[in-house]
N, C-alpha and C. Protein backbone atom coordinates (compact mmCIF):
# COMPACT_ATOMS: atom_id res chain seq x y z
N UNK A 1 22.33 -76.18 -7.27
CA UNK A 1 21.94 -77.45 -6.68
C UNK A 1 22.74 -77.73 -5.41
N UNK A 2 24.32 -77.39 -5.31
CA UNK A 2 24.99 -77.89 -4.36
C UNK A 2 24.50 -77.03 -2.88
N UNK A 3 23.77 -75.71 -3.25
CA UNK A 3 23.43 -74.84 -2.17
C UNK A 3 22.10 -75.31 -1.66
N UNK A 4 21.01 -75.88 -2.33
CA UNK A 4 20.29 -76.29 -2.14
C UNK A 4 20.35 -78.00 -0.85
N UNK A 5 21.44 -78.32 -1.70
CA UNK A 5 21.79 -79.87 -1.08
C UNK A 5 22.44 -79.69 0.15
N UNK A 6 22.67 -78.40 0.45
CA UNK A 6 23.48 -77.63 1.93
C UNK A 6 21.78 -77.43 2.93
N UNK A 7 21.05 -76.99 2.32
CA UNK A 7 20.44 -76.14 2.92
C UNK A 7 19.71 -78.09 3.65
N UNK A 8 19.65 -78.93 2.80
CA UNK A 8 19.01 -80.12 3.46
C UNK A 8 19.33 -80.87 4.34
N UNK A 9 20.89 -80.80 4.30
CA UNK A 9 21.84 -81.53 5.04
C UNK A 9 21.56 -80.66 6.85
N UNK A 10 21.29 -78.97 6.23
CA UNK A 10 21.59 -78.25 7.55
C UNK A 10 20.14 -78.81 8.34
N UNK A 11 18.82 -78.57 7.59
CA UNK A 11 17.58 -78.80 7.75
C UNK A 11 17.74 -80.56 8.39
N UNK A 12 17.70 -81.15 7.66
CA UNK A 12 18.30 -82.72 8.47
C UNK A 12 18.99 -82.97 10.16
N UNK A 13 20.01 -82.40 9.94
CA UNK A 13 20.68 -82.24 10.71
C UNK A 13 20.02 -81.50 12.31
N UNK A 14 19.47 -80.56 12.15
CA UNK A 14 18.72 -79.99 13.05
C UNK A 14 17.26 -80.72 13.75
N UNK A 15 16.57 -81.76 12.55
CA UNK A 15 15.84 -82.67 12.83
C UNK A 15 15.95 -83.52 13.34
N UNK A 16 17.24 -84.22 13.06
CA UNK A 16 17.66 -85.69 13.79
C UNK A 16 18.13 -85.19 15.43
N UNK A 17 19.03 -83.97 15.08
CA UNK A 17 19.39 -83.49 17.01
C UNK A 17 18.49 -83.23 17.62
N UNK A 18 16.97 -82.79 16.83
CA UNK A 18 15.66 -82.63 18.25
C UNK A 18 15.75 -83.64 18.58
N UNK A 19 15.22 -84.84 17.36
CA UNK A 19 14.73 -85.91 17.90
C UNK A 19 15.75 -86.55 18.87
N UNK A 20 16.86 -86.48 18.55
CA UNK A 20 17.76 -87.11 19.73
C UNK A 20 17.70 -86.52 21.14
N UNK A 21 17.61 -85.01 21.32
CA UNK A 21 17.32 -84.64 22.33
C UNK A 21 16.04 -85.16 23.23
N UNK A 22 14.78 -85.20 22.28
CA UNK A 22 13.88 -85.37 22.79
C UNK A 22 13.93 -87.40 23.17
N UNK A 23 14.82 -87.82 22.57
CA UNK A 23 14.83 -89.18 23.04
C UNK A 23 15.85 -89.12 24.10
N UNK A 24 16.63 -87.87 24.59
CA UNK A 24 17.13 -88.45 25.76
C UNK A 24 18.45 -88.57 25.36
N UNK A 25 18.80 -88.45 24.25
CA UNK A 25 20.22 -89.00 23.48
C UNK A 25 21.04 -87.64 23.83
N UNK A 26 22.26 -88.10 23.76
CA UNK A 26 23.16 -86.63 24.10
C UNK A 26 24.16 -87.47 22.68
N UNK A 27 23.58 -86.30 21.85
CA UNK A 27 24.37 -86.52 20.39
C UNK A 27 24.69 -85.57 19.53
N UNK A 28 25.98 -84.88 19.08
CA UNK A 28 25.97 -83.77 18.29
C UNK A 28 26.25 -84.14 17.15
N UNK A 29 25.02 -83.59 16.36
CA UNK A 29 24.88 -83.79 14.92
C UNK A 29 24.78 -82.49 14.57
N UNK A 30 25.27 -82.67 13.33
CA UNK A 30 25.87 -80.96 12.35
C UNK A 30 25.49 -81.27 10.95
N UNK A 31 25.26 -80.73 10.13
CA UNK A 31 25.46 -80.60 8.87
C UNK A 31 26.11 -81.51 8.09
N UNK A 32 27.75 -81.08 8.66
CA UNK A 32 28.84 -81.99 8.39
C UNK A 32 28.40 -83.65 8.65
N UNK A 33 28.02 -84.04 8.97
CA UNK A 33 28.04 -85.73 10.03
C UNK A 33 26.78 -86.29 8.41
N UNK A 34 26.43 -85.44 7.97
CA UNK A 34 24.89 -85.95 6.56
C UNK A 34 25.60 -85.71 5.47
N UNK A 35 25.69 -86.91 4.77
CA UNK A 35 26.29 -87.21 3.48
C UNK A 35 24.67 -87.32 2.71
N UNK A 36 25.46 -87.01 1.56
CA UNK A 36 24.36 -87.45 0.29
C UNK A 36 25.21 -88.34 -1.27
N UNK A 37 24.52 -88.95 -1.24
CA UNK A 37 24.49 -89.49 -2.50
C UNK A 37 23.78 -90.07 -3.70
N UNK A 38 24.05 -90.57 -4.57
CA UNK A 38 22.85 -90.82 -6.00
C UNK A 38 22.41 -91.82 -5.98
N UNK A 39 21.07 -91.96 -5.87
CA UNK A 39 20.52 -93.55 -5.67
C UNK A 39 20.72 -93.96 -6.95
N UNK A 40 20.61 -95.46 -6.56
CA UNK A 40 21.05 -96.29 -7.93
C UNK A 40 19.97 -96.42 -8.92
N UNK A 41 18.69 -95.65 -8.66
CA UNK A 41 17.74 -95.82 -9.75
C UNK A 41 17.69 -94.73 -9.61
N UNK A 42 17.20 -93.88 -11.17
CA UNK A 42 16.95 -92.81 -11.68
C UNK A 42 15.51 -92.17 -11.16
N UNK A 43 14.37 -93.41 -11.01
CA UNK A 43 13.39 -92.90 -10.37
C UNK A 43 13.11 -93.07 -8.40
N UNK A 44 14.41 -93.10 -8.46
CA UNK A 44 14.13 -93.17 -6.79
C UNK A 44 14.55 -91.51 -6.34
N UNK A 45 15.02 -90.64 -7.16
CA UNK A 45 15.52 -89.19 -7.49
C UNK A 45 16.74 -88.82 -7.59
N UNK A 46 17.28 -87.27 -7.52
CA UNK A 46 18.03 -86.99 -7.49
C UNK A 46 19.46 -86.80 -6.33
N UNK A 47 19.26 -87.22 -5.07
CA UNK A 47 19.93 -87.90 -4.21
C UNK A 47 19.04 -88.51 -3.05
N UNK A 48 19.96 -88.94 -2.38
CA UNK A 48 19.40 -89.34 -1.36
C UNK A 48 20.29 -89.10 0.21
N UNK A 49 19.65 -89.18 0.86
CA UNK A 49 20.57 -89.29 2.46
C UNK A 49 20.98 -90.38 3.17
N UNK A 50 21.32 -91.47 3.29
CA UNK A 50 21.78 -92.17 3.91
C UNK A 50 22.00 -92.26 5.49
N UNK A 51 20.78 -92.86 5.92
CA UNK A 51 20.74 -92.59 8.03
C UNK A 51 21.69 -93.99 8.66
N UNK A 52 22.36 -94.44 7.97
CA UNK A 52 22.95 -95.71 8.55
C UNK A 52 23.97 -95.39 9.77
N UNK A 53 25.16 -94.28 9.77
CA UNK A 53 25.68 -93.96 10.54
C UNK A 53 24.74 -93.47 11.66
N UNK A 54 23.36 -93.30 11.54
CA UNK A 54 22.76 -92.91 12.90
C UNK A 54 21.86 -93.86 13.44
N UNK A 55 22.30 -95.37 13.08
CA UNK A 55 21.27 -95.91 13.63
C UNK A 55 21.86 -96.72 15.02
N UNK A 56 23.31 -96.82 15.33
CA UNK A 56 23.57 -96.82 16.27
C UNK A 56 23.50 -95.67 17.29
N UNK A 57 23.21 -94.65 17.09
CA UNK A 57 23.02 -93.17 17.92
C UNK A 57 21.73 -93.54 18.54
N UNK A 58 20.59 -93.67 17.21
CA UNK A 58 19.05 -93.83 17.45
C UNK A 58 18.74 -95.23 18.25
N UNK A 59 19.63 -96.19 18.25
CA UNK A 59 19.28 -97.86 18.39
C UNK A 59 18.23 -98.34 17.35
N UNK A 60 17.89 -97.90 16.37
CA UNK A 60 17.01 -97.84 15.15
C UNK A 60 17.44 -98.27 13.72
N UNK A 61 16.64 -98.92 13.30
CA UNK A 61 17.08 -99.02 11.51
C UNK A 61 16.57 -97.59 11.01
N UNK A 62 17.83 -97.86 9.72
CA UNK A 62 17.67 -96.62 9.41
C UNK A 62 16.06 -95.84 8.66
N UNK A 63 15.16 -97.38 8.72
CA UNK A 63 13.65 -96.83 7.82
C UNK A 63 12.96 -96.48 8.94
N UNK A 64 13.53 -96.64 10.58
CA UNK A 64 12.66 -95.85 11.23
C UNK A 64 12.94 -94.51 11.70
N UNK A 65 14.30 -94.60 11.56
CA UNK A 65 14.75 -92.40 11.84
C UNK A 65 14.12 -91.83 10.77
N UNK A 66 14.23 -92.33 9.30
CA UNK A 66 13.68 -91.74 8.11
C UNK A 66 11.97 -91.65 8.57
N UNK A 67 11.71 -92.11 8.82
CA UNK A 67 9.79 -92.30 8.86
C UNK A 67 10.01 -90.60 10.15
């Protein structure tokens, strides 16, 4: 599971730096910079990502980097 939860963070990570590129943003995002943790309901799944640290990067809430 923890290799799996690597491989999303890396996959993430590479998504949010297009989009920043392509918005013009000069922002280095890594792997490292994407935390995960356990949502507080059982049916919301088995973790989740948390975009709050990037919504000052994006100027965005975090339900619109996620979308």
């Amino acid at each position: 599971m923890n290799n799996l939860k690597e491989r999303w963070k890396a996959e993430i990570a590479d998504i949010l730096a297009e989009q920043a590129k392509e918005a013009g943003i000069t922002a280095s995002i890594s792997a490292a910079d994407i935390f995960t943790e356990v949502p507080p309901k059982e049916e919301l799944g088995d973790f989740a990502i948390p975009l709050f640290s990037f919504s000052k990067v994006f100027r965005k809430n975090p339900a619109q980097i996620a979308s």
